[in-house]
N, C-alpha and C. Protein backbone atom coordinates (compact mmCIF):
# COMPACT_ATOMS: atom_id res chain seq x y z
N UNK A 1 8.53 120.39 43.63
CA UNK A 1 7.47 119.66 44.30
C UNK A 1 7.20 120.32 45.65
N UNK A 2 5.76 120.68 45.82
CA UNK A 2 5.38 121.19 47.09
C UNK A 2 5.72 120.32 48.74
N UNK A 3 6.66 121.36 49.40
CA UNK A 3 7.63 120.68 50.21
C UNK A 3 6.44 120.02 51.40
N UNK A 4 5.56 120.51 51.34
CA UNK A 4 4.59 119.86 52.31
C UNK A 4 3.54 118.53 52.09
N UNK A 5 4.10 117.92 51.16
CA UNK A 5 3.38 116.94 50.29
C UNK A 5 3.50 115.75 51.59
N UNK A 6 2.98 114.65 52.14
CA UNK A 6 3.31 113.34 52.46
C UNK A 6 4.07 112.56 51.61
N UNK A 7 4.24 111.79 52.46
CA UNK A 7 4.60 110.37 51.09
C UNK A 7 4.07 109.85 50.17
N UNK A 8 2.81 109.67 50.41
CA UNK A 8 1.70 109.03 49.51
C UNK A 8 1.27 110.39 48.26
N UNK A 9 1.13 111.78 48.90
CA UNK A 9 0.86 112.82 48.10
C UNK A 9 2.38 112.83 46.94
N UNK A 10 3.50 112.76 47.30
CA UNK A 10 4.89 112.56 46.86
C UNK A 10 5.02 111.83 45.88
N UNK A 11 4.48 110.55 46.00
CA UNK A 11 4.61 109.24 45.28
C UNK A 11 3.02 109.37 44.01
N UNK A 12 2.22 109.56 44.33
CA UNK A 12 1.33 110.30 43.36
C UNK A 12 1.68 111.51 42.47
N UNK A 13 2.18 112.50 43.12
CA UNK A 13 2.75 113.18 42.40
C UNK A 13 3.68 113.06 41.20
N UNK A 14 4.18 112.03 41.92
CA UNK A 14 5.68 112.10 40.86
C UNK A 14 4.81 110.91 39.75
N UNK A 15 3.99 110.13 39.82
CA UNK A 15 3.38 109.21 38.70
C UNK A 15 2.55 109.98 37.54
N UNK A 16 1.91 111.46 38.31
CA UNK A 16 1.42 112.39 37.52
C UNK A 16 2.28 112.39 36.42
N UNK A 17 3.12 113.09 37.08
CA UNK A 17 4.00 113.73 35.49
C UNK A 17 4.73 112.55 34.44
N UNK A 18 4.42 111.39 34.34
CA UNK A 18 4.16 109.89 33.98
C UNK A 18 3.23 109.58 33.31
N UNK A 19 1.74 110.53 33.70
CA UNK A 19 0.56 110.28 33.00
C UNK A 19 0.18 110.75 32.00
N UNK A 20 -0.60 110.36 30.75
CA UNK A 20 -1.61 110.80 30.10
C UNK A 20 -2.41 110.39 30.10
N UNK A 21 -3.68 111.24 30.15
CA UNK A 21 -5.10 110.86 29.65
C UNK A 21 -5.66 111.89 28.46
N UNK A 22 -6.97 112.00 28.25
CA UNK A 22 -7.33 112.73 27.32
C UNK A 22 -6.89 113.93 27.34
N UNK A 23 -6.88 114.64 26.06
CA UNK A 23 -6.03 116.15 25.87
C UNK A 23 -7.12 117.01 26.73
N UNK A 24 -6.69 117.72 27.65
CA UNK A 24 -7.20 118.95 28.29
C UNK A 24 -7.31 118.69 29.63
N UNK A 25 -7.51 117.06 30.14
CA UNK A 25 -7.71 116.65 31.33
C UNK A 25 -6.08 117.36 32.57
N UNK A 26 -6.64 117.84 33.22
CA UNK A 26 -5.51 118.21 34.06
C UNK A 26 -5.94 117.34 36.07
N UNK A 27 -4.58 116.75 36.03
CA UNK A 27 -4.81 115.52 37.16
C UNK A 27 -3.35 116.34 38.14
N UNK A 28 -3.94 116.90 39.36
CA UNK A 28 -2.48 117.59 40.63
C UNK A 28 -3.25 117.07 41.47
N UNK A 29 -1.82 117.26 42.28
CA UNK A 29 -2.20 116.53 43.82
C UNK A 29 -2.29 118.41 44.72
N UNK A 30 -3.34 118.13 45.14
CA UNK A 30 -3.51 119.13 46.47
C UNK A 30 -3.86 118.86 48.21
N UNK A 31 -2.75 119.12 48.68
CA UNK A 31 -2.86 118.48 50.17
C UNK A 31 -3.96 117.69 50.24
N UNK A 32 -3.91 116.36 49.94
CA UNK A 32 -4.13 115.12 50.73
C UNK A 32 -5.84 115.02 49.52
N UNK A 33 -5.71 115.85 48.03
CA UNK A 33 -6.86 115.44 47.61
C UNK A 33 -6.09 115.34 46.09
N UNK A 34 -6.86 114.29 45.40
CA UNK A 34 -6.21 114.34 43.75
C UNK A 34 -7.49 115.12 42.91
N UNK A 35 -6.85 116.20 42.37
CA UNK A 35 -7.84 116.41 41.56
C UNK A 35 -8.41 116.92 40.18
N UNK A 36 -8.85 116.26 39.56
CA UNK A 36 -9.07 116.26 37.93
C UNK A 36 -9.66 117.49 37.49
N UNK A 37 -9.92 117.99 36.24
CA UNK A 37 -10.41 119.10 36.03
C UNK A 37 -10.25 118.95 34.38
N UNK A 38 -11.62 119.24 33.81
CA UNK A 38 -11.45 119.35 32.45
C UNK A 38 -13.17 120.26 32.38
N UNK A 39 -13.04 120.26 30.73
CA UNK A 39 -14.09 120.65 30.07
C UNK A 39 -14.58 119.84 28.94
N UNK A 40 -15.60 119.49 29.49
CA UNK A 40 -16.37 118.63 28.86
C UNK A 40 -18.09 118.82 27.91
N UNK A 41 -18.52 118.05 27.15
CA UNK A 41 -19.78 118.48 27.00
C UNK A 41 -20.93 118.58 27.83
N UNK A 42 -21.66 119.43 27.71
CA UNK A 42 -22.80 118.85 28.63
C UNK A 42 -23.81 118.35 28.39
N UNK A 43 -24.13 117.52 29.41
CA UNK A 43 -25.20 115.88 28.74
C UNK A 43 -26.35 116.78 28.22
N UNK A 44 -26.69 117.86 29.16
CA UNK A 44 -28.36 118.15 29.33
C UNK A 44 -28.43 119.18 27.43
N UNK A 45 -27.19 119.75 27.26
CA UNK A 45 -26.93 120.74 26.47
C UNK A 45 -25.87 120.61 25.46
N UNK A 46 -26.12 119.98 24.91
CA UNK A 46 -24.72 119.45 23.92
C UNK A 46 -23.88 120.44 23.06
N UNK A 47 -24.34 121.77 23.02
CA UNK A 47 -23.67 123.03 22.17
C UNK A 47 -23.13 123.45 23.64
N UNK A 48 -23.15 123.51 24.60
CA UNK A 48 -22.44 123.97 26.05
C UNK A 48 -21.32 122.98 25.84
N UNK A 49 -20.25 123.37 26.20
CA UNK A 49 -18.95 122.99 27.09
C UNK A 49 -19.06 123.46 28.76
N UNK A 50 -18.50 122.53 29.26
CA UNK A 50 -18.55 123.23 30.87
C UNK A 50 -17.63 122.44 31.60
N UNK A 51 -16.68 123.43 32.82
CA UNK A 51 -15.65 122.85 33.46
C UNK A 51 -16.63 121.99 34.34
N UNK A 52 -15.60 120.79 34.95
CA UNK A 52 -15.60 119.97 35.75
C UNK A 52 -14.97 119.79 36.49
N UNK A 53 -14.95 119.44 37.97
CA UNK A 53 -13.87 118.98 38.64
C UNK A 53 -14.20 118.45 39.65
N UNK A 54 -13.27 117.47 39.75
CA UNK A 54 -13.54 115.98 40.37
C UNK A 54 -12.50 115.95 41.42
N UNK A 55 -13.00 115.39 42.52
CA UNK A 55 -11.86 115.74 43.54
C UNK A 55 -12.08 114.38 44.65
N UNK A 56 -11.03 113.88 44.71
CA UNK A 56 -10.88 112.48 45.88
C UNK A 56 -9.93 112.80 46.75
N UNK A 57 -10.29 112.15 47.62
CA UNK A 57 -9.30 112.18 49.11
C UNK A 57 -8.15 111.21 48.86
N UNK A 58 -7.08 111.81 48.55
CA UNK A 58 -5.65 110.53 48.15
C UNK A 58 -5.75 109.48 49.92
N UNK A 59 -5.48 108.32 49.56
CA UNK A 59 -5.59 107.48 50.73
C UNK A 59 -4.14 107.63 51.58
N UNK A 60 -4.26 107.94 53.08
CA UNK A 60 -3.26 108.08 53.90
C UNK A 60 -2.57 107.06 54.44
N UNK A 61 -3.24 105.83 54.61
CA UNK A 61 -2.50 104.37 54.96
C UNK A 61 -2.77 103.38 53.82
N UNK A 62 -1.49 102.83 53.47
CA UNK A 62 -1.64 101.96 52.68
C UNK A 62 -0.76 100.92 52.88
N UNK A 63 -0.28 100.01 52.05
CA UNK A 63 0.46 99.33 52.09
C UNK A 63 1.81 99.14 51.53
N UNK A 64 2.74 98.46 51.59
CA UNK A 64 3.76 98.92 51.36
C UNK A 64 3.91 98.66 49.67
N UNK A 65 3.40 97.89 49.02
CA UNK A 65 3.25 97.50 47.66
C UNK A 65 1.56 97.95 47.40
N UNK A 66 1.55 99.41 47.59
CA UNK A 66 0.09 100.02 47.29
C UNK A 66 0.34 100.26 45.58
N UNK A 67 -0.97 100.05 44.78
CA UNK A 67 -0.40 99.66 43.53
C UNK A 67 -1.13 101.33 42.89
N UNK A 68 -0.22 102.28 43.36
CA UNK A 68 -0.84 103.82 42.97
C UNK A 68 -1.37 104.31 41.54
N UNK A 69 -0.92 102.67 40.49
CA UNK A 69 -1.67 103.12 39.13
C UNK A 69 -2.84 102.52 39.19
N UNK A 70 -2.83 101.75 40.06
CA UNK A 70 -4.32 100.76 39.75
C UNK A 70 -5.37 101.75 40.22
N UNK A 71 -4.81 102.52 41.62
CA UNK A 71 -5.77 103.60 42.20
C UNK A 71 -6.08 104.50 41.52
N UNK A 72 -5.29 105.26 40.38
CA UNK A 72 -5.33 106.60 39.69
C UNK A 72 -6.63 105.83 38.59
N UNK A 73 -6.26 104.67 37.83
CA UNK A 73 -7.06 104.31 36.61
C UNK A 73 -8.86 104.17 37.50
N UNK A 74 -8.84 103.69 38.75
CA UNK A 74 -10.11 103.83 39.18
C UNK A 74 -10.49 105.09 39.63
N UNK A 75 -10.29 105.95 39.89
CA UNK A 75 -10.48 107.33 39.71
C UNK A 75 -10.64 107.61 38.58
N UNK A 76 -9.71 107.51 37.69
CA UNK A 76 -10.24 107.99 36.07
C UNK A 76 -11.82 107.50 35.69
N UNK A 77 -11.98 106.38 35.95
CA UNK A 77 -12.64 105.27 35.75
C UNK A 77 -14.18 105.80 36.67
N UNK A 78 -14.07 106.00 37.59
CA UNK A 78 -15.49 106.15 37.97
C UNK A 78 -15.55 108.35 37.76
N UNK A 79 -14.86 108.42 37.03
CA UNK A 79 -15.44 109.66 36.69
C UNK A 79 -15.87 109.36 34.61
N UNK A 80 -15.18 108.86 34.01
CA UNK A 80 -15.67 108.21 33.07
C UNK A 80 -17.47 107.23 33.15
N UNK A 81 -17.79 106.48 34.97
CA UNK A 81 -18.83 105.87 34.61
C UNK A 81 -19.67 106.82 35.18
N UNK A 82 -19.43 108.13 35.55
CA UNK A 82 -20.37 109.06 35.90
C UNK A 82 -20.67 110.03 35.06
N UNK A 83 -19.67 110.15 34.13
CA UNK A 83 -20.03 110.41 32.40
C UNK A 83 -21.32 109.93 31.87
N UNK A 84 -20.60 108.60 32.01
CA UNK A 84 -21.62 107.60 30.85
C UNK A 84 -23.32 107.62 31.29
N UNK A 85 -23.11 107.80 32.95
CA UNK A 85 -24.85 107.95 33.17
C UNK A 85 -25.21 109.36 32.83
N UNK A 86 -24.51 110.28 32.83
CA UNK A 86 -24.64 111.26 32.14
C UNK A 86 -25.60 111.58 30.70
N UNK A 87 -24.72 110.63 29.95
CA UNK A 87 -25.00 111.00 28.88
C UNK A 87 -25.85 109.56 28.18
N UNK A 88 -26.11 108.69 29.08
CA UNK A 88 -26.63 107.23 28.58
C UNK A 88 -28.31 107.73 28.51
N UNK A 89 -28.88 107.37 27.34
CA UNK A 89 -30.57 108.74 27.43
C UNK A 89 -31.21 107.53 26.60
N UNK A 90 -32.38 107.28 27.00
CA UNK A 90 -33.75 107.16 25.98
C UNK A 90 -34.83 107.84 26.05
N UNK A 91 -34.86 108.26 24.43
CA UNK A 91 -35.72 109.58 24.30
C UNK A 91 -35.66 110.35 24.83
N UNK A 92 -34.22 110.86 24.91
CA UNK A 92 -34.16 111.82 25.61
C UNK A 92 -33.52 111.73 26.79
N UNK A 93 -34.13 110.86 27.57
CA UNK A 93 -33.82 110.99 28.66
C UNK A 93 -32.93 110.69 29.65
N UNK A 94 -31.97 110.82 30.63
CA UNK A 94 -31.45 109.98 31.58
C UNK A 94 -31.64 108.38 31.92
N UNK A 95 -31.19 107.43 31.58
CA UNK A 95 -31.54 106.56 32.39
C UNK A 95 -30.78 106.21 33.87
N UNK A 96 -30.24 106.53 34.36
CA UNK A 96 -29.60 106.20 35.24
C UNK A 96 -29.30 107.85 36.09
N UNK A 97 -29.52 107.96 37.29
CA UNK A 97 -29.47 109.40 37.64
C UNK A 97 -27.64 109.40 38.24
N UNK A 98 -27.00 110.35 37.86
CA UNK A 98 -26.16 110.69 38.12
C UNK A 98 -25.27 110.96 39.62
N UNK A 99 -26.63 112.03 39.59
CA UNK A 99 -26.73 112.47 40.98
C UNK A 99 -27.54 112.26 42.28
N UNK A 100 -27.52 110.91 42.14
CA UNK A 100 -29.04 110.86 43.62
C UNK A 100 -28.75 111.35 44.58
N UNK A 101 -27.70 112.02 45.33
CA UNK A 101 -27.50 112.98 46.67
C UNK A 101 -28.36 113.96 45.95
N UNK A 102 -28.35 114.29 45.02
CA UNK A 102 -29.34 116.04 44.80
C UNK A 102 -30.44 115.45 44.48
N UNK A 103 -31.55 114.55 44.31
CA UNK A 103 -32.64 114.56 44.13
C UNK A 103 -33.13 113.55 45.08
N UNK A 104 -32.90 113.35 46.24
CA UNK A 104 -33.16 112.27 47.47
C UNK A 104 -33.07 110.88 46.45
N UNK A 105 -32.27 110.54 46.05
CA UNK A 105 -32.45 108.97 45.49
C UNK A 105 -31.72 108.46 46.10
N UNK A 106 -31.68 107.32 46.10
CA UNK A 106 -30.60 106.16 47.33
C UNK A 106 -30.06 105.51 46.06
N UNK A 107 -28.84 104.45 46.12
CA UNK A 107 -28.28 104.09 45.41
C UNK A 107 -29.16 103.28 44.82
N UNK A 108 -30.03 102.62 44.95
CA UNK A 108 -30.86 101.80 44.26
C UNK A 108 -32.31 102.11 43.54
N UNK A 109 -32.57 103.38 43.39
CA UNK A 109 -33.31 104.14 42.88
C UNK A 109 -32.97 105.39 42.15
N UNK A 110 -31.50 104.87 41.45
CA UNK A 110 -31.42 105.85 40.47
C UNK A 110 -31.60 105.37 38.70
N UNK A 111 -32.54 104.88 38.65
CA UNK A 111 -32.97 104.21 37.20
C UNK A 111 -34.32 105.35 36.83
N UNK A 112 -34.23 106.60 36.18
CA UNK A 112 -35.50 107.36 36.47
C UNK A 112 -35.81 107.06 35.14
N UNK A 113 -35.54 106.48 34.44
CA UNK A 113 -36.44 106.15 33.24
C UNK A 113 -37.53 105.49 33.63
N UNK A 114 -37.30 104.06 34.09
CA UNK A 114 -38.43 102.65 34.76
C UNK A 114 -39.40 103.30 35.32
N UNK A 115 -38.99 104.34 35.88
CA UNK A 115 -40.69 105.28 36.91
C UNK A 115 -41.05 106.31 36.13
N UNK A 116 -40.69 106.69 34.92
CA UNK A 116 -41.45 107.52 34.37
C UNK A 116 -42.63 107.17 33.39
């Protein structure tokens, strides 16, 4: 174990090698970030595979009964519901935008089906 880890990086760490999720998903701790990495389909291109990687800031204060699986499954979890808008389509299309930092959308204007 990387001797420069914190406590919290330490204690994540060691639940890693504890975990499974889907085959290929790879979940390490890197100074003070957790981060996922797989290959997945792609929404826009469904004969493409393409890496991914997902990266969070592990939290530095917590509490003393911080519940570090409940934190890991919501991480899993909102990269799973950023999937699903991914790949959630009528006719085609997106309903829900993925990414509104890249196309100026605010959180409440990412439904681009309704305006098309």
């Amino acid at each position: 174990m990387d001797p420069f880890l914190n406590e919290n990086e330490r204690t994540l760490s060691e639940l890693l090698k504890h975990f499974t999720y889907r085959p290929g998903w790879r979940f390490e701790v890197h100074r003070g970030i957790l981060q996922v990495s797989a290959e997945v389909i792609d929404a826009d291109d469904p004969d493409r595979i393409m890496a991914i990687t997902f990266s969070q800031g592990i939290p530095s204060d917590v509490y003393k009964h911080f519940d570090w699986t409940r934190w890991l499954f919501e991480q899993v979890r909102a990269i799973e519901f950023h999937e699903l808008q991914e790949f959630f389509r009528i006719d085609g299309r997106p309903v829900y935008e993925p990414h509104p930092e890249l196309v100026g959308a605010s959180e409440y204007q990412r439904d681009r089906y309704a305006t098309k």
